[in-house]
C-alpha atoms as a PDB file:
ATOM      1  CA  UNK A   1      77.217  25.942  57.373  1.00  0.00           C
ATOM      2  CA  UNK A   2      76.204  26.403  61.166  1.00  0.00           C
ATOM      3  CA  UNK A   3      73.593  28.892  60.136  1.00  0.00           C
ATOM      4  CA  UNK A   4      72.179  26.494  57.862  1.00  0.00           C
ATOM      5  CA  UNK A   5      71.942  24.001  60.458  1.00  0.00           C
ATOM      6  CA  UNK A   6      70.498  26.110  63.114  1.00  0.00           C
ATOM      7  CA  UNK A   7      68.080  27.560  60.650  1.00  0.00           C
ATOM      8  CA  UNK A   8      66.954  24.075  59.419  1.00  0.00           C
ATOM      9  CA  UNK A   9      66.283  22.847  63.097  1.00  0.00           C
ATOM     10  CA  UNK A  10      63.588  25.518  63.008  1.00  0.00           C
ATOM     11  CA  UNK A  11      62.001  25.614  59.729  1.00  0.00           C
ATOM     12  CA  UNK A  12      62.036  21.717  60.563  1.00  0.00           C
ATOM     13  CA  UNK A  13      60.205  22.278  63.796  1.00  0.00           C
ATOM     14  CA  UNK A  14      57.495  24.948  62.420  1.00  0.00           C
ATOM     15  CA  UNK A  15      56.989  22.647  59.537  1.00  0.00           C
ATOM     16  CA  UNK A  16      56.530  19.265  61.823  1.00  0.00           C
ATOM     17  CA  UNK A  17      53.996  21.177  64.082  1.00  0.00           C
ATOM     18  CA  UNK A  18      51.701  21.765  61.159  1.00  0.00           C
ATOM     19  CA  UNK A  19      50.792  18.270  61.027  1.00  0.00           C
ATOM     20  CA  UNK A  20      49.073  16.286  63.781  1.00  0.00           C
ATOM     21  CA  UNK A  21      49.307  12.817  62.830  1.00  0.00           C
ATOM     22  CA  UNK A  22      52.189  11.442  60.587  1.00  0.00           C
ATOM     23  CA  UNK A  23      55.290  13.089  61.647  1.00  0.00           C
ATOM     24  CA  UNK A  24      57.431  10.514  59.992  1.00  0.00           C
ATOM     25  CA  UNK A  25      56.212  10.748  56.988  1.00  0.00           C
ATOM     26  CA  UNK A  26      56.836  14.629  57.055  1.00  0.00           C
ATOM     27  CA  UNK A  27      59.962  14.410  58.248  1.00  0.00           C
ATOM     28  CA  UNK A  28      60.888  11.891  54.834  1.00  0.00           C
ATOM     29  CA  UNK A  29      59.082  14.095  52.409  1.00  0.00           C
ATOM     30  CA  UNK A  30      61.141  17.333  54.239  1.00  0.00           C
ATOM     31  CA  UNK A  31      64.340  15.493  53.612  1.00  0.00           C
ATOM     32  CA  UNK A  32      63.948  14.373  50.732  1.00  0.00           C
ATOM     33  CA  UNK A  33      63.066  17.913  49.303  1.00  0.00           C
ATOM     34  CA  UNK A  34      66.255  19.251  50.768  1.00  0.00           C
ATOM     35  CA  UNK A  35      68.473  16.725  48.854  1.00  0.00           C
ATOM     36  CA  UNK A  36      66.398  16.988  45.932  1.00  0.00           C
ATOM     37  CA  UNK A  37      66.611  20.800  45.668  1.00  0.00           C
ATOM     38  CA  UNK A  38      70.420  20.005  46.372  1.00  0.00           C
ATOM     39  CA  UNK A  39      71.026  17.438  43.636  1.00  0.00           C
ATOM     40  CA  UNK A  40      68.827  20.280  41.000  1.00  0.00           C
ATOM     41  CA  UNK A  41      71.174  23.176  41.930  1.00  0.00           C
ATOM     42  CA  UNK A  42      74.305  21.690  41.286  1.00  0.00           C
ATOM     43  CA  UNK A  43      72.964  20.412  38.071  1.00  0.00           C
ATOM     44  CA  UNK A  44      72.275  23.913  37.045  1.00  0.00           C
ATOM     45  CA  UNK A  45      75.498  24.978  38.687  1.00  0.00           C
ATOM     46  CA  UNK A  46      77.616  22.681  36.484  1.00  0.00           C
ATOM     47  CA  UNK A  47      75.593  24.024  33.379  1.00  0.00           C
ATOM     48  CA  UNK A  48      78.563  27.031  33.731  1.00  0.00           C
ATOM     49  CA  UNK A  49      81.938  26.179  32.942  1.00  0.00           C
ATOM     50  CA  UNK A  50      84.612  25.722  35.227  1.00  0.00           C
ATOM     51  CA  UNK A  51      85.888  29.701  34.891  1.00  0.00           C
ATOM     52  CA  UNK A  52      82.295  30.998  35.235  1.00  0.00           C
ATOM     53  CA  UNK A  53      81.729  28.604  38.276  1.00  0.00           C
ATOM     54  CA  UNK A  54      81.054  31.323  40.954  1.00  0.00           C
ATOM     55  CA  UNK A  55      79.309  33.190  38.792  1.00  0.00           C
ATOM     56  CA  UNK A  56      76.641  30.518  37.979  1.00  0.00           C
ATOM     57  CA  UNK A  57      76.358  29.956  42.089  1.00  0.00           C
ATOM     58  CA  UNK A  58      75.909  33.409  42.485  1.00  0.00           C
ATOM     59  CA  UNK A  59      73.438  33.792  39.732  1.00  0.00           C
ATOM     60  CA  UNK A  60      71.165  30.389  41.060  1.00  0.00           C
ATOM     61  CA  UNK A  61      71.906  31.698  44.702  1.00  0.00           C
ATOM     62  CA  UNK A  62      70.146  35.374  43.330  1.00  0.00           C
ATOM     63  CA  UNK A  63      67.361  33.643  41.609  1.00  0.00           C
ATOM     64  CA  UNK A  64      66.743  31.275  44.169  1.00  0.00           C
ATOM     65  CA  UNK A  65      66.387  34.306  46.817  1.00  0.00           C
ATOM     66  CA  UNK A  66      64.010  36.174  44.463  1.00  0.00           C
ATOM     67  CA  UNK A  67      61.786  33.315  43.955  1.00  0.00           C
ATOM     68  CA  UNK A  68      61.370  32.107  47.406  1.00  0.00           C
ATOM     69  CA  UNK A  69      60.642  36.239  48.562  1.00  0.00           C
ATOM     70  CA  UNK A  70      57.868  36.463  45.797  1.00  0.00           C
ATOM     71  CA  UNK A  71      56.516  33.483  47.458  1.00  0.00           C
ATOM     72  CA  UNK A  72      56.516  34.320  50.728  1.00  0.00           C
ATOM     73  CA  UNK A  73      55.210  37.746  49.648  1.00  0.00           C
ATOM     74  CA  UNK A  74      51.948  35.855  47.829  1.00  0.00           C
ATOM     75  CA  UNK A  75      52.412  33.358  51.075  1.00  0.00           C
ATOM     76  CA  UNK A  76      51.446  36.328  53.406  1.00  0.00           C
ATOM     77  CA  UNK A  77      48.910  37.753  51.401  1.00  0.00           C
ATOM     78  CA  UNK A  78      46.966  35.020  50.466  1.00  0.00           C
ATOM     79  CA  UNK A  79      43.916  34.258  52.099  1.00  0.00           C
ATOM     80  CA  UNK A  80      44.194  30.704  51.332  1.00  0.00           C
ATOM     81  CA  UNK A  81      47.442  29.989  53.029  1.00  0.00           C
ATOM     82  CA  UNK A  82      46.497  27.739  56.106  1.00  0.00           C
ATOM     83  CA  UNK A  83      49.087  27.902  58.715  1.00  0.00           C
ATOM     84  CA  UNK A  84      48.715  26.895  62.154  1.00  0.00           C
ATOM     85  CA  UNK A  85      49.800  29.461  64.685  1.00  0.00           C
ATOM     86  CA  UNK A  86      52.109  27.548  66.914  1.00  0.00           C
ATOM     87  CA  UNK A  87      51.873  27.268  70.484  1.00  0.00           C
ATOM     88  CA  UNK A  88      54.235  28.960  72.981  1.00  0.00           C
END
């Protein structure tokens, strides 16, 4: 759970420095996505009965990695991504 935490505080960060003006508003909308994406996977996860438990976490963990590589992969490559560089 740490590296989830430590992780967050940084994809928080990058994602609060892309926009100048409202951070609270950003900082709601990143929230809420977190505990919506949350509340979604374990509804899918309790699609799989109580024996097959792990294996439907493991399979939605999987998929979830898969999907979020693809797009970053398209991320990177696109030319219309528009991400600020940050600062150092």
């Amino acid at each position: 759970m740490q590296v989830v935490q430590l992780v967050g505080l940084y994809t928080t960060n990058i994602l609060l420095a892309q926009n100048d003006r409202d951070a609270g508003s950003a900082s709601a909308l990143i929230n809420f996505s977190v505990n919506i994406f949350g509340v979604v996977g374990m509804g899918l996860v309790s699609l799989f009965s109580v024996q097959d438990y792990a294996f439907g976490l493991g399979a939605l963990l999987l998929a979830s990695i898969v999907i979020i590589a693809l797009l970053w992969a398209y991320l990177l490559t696109s030319k219309k991504a528009h991400i600020k560089e940050l600062e150092s």
